[in-house]
N, C-alpha and C. Protein backbone atom coordinates (compact mmCIF):
# COMPACT_ATOMS: atom_id res chain seq x y z
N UNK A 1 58.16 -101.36 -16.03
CA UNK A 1 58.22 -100.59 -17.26
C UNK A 1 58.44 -99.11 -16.91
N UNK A 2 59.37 -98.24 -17.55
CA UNK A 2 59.39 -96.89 -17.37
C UNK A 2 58.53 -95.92 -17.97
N UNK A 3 58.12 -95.60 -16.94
CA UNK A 3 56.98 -94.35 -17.54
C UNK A 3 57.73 -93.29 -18.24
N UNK A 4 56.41 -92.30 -19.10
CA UNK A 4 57.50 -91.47 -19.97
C UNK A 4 58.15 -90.20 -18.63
N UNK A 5 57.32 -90.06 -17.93
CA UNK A 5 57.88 -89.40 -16.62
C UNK A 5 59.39 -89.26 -16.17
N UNK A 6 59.33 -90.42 -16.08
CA UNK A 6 60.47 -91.13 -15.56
C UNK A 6 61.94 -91.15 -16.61
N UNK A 7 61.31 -91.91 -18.11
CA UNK A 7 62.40 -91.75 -19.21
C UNK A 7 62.62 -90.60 -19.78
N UNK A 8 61.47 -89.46 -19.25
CA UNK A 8 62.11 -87.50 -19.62
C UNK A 8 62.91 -87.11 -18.66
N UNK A 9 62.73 -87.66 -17.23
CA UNK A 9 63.66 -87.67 -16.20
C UNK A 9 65.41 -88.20 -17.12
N UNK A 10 64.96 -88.83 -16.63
CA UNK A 10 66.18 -89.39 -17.70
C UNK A 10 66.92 -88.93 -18.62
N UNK A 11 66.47 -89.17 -19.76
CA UNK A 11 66.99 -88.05 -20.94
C UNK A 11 67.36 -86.78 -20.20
N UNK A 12 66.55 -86.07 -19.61
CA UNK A 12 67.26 -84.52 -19.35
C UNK A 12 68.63 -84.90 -18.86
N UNK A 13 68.88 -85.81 -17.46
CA UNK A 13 70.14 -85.62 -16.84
C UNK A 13 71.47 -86.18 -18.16
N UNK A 14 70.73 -86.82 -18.46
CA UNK A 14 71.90 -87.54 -19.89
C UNK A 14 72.32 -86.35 -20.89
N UNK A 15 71.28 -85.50 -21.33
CA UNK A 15 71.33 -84.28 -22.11
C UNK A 15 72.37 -83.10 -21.11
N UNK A 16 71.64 -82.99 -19.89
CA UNK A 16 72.55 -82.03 -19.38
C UNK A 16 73.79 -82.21 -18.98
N UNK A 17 74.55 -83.62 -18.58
CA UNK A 17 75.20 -84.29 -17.67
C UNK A 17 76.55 -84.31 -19.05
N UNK A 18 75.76 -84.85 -20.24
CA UNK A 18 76.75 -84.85 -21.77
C UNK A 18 77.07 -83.56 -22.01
N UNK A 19 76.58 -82.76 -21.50
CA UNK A 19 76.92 -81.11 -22.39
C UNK A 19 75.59 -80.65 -23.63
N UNK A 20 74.55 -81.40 -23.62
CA UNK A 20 74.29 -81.46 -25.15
C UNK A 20 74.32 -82.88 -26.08
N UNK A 21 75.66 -83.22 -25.60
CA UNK A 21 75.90 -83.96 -27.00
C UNK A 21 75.57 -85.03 -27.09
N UNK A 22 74.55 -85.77 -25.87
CA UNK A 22 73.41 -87.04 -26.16
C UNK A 22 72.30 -86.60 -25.57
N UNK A 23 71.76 -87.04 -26.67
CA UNK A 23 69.71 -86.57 -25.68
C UNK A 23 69.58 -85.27 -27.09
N UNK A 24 69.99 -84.99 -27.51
CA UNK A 24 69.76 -83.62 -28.18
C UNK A 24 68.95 -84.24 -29.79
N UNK A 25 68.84 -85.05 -29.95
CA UNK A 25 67.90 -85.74 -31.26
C UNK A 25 67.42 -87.43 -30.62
N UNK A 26 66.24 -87.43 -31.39
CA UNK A 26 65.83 -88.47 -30.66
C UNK A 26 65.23 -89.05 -32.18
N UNK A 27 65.91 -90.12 -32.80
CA UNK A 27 65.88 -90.60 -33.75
C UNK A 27 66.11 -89.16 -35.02
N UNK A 28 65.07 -88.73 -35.98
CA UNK A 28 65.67 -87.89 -37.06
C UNK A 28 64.65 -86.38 -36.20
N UNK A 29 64.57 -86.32 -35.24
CA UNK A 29 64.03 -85.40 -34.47
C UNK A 29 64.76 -84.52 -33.30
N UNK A 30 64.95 -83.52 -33.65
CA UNK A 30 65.32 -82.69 -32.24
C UNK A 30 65.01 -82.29 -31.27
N UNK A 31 65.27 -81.77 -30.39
CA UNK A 31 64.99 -82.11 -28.82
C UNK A 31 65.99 -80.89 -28.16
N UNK A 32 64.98 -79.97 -27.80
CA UNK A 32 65.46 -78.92 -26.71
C UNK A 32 65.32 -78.80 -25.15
N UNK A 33 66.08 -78.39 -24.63
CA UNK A 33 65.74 -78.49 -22.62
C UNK A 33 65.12 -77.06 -22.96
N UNK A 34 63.79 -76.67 -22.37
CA UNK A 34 63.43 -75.98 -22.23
C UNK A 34 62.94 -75.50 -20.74
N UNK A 35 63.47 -74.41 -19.97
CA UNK A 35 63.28 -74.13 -18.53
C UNK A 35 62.16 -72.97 -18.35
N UNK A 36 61.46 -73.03 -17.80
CA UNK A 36 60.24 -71.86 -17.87
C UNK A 36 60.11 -71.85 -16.09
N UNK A 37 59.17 -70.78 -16.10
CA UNK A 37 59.06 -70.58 -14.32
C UNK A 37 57.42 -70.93 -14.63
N UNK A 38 57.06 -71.73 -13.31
CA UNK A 38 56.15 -72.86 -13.24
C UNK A 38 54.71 -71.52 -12.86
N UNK A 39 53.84 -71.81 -13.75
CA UNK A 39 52.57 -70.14 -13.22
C UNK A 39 52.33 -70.45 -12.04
N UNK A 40 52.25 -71.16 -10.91
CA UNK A 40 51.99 -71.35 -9.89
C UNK A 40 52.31 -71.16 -8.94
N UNK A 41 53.59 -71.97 -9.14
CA UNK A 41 55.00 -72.70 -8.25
C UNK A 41 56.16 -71.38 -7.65
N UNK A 42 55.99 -70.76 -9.33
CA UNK A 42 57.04 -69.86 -9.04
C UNK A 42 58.91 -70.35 -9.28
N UNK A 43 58.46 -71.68 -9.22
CA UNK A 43 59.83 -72.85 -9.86
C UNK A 43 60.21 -72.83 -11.16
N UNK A 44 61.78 -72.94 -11.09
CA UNK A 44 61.73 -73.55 -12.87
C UNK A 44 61.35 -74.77 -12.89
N UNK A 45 60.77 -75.17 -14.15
CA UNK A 45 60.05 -76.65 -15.00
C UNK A 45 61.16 -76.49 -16.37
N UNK A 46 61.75 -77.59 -16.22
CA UNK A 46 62.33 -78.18 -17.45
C UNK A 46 61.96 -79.57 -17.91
N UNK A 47 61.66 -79.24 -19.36
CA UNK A 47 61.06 -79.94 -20.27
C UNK A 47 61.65 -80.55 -21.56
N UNK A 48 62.21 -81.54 -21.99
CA UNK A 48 62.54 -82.24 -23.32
C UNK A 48 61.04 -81.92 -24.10
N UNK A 49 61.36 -80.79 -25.40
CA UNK A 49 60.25 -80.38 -26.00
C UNK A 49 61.25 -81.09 -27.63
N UNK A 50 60.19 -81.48 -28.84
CA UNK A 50 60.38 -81.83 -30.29
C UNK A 50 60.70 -80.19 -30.87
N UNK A 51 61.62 -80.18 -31.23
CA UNK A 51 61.85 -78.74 -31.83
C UNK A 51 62.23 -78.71 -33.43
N UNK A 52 62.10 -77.62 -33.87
CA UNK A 52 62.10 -77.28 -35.55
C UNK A 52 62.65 -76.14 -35.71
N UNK A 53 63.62 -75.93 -36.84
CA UNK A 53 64.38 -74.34 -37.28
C UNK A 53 62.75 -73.58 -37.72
N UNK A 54 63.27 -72.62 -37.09
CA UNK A 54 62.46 -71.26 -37.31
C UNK A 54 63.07 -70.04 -37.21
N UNK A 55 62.94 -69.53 -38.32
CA UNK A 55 63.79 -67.62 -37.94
C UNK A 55 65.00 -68.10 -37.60
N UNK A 56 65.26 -67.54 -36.64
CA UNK A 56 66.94 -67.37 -36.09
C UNK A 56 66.82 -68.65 -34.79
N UNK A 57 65.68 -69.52 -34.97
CA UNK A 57 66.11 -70.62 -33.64
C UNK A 57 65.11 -71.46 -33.58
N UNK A 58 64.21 -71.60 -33.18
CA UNK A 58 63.26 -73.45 -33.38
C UNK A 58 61.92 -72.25 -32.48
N UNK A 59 61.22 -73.25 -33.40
CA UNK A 59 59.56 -73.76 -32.95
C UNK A 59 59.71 -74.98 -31.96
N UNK A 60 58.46 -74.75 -31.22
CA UNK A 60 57.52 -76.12 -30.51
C UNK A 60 56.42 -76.39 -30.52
N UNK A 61 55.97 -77.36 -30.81
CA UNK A 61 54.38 -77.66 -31.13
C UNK A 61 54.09 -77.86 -29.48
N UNK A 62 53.17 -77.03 -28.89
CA UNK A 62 52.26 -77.32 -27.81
C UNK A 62 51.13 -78.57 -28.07
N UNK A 63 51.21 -79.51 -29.07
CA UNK A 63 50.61 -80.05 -29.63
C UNK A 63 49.78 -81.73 -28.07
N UNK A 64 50.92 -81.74 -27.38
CA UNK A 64 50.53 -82.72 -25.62
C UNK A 64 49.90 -83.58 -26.68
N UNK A 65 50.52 -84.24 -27.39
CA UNK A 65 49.89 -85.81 -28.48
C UNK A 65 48.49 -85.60 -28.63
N UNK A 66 48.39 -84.40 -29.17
CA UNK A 66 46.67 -84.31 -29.59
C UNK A 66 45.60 -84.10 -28.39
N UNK A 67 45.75 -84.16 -27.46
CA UNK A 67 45.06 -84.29 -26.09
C UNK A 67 44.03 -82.54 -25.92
N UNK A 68 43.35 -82.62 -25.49
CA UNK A 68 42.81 -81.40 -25.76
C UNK A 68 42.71 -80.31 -24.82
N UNK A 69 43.67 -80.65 -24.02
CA UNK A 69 44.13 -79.25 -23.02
C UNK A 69 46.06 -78.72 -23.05
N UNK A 70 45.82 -77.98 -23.45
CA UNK A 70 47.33 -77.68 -23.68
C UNK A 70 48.56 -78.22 -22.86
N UNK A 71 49.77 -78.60 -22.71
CA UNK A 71 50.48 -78.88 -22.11
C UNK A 71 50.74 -77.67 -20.83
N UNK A 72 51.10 -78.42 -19.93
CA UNK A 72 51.11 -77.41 -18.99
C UNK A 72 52.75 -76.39 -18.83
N UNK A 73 53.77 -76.77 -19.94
CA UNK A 73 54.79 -75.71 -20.38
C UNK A 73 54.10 -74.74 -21.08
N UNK A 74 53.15 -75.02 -21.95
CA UNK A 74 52.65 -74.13 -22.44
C UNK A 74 51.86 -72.83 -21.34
N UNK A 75 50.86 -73.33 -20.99
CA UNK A 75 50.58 -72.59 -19.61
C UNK A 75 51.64 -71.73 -19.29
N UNK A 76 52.79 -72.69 -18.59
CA UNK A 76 54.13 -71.44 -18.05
C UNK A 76 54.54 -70.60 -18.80
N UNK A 77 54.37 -70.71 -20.10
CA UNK A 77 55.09 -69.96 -20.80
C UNK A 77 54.27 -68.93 -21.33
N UNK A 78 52.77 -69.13 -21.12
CA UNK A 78 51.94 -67.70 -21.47
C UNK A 78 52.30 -66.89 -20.22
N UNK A 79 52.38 -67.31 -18.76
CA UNK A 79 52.02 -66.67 -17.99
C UNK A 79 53.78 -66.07 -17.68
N UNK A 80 54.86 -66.44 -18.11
CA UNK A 80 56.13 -65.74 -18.18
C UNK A 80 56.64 -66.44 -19.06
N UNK A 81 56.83 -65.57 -20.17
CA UNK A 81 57.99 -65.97 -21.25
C UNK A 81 59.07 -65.72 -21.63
N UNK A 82 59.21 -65.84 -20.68
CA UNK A 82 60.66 -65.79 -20.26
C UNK A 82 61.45 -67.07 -20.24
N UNK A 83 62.26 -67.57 -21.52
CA UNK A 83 62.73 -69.13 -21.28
C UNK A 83 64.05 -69.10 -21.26
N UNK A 84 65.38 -70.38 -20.94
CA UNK A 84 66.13 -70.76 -21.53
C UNK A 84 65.81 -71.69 -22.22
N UNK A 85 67.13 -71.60 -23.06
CA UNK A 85 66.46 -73.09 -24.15
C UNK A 85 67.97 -73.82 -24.05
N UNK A 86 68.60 -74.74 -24.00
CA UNK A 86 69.64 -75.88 -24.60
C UNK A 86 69.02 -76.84 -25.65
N UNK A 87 69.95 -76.43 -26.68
CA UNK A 87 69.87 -77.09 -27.95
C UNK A 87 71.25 -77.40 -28.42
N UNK A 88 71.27 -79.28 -28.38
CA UNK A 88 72.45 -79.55 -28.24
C UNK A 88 73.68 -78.73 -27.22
N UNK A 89 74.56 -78.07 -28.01
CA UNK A 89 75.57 -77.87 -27.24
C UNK A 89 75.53 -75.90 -26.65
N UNK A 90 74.43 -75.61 -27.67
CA UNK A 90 74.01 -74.63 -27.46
C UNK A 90 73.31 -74.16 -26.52
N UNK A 91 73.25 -72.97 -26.01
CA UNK A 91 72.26 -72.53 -24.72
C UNK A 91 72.03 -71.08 -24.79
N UNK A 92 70.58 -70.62 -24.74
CA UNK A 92 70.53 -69.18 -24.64
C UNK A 92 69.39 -68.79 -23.86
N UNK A 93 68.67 -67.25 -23.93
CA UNK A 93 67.81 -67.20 -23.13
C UNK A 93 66.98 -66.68 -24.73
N UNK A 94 65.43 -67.02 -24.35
CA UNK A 94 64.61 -66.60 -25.41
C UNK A 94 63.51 -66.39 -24.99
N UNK A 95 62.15 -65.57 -25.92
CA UNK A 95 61.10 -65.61 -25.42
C UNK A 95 60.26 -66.24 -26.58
N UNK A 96 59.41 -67.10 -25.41
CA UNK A 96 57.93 -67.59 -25.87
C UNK A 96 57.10 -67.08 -26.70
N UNK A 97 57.08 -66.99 -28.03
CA UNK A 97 55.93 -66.41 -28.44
C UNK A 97 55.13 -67.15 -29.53
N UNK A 98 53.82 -67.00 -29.51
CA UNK A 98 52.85 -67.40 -30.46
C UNK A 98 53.14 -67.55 -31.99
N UNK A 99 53.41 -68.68 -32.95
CA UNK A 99 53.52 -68.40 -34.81
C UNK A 99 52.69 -66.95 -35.00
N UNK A 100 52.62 -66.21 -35.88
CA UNK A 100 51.91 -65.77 -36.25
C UNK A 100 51.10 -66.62 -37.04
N UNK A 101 49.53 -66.49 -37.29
CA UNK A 101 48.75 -67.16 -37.76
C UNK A 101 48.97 -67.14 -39.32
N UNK A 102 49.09 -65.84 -40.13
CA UNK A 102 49.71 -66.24 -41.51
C UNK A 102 50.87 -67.15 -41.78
N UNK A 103 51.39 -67.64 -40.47
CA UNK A 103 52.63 -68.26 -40.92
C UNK A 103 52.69 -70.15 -40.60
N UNK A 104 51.51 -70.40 -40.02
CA UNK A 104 50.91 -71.37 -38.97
C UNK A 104 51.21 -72.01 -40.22
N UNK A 105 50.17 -72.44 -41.60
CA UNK A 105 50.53 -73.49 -42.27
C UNK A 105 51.27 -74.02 -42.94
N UNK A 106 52.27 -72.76 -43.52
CA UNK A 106 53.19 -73.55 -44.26
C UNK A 106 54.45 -73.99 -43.34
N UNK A 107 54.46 -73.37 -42.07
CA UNK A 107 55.01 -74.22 -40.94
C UNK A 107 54.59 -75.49 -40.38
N UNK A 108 53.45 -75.49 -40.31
CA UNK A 108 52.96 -76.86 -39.76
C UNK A 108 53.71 -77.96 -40.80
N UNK A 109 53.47 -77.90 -42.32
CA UNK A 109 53.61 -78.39 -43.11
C UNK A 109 54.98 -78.79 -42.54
N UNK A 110 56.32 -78.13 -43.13
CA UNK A 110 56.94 -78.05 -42.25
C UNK A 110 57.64 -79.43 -41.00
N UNK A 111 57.05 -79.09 -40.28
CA UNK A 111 57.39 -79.81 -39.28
C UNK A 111 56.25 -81.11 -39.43
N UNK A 112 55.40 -81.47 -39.77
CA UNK A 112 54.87 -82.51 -40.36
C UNK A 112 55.83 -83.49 -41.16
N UNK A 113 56.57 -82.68 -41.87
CA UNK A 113 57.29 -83.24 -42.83
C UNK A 113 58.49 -84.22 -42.16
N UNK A 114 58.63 -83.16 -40.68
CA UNK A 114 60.14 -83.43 -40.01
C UNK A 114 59.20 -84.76 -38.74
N UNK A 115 58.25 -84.83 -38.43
CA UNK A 115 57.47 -85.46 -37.62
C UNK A 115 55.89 -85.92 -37.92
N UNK A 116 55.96 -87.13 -38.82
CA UNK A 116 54.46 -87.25 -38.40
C UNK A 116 53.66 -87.55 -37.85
N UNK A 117 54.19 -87.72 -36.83
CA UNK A 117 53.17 -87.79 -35.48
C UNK A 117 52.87 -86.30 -34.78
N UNK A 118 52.88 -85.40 -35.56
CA UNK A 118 52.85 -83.85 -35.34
C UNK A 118 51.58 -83.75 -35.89
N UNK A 119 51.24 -84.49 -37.41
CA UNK A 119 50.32 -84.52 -38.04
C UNK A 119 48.84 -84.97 -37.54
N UNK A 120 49.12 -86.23 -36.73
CA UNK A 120 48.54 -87.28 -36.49
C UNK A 120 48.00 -86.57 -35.17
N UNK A 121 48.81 -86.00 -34.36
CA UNK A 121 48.10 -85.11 -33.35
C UNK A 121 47.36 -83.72 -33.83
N UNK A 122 47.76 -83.41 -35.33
CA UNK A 122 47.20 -82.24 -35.06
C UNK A 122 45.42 -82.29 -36.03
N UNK A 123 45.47 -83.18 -36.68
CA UNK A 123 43.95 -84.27 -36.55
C UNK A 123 43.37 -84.90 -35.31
N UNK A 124 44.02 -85.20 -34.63
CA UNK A 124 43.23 -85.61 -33.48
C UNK A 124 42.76 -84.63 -32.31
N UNK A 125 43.70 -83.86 -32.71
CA UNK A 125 43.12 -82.65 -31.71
C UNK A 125 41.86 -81.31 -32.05
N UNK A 126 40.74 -80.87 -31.30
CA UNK A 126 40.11 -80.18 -31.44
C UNK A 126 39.99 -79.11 -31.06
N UNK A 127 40.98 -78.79 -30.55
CA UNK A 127 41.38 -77.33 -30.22
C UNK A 127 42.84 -76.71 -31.61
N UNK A 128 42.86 -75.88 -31.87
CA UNK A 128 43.88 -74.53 -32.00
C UNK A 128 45.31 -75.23 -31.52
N UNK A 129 46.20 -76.10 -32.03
CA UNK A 129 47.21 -76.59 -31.21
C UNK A 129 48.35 -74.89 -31.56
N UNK A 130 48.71 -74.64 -30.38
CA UNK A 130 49.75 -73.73 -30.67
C UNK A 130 51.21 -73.57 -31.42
N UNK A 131 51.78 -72.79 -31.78
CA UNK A 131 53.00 -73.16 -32.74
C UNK A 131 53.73 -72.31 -31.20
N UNK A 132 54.62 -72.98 -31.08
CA UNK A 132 55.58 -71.30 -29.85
C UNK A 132 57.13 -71.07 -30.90
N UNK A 133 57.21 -70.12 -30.83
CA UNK A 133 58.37 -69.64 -31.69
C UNK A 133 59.28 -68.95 -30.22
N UNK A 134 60.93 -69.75 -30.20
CA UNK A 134 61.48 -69.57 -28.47
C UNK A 134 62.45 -68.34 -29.54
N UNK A 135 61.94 -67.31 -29.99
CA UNK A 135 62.50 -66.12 -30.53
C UNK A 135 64.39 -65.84 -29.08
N UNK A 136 64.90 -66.57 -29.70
CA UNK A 136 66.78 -65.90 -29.21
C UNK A 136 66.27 -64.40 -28.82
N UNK A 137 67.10 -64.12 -27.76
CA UNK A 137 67.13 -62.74 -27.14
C UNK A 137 68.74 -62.78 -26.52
N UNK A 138 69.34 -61.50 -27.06
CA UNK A 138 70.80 -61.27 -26.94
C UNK A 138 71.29 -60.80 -25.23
């Protein structure tokens, strides 16, 4: 059986290998390559993250299926936010930053709407799940 390890392995080279133009929605859901430099490593980490229109370019729920330690992109991306993102056929560089908290629920809502298993994690989780807004930078 393929682990999800293994089938994000996957998907990325299919996403990058197509240009974009497979791997980039995953049923009525979108799906960004997101590259961050690893807080540790000092490496890039690329990641197939669930993405949502926001402002001028998409949200990501740090949401790790409800689990109660943040994903560890998230991590990279407090400690340099500094990202690229590929979306579909698109590609830019952007930075990481926090929803603002006045803006947290009627976004969540939002992307609940577009995923409910966004929902379902964000009940199961007992921490603060983060919103990251990958704010485009020219």
């Amino acid at each position: 059986m393929l682990s999800w390890k293994d089938f994000g392995k996957a998907h990325m080279w299919l996403y990058r290998k197509s240009g974009g133009r497979i791997g980039a929605r995953m049923g009525s859901i979108d799906v960004a390559l997101v590259e961050s430099i690893g807080r540790k490593s000092g490496l890039p980490r690329c990641v197939p993250i669930a993405c949502y229109p926001y402002r001028d370019s998409i949200v990501v729920s740090a949401s790790s299926s409800g689990k109660e330690s943040h994903p560890v992109w998230y991590l990279n991306m407090q400690a340099n936010p500094q990202v690229t993102v590929r979306q579909g056929r698109d590609y830019y560089h952007a930075i990481a930053e926090d929803v603002p908290d006045e803006e947290r629920a009627a976004l969540w809502k939002t992307i609940i709407a577009n995923n409910k298993h966004q929902g379902e994690y964000l009940e199961k989780a007992q921490r603060k799940i983060p919103l990251v807004w990958l704010r485009r930078v020219q």
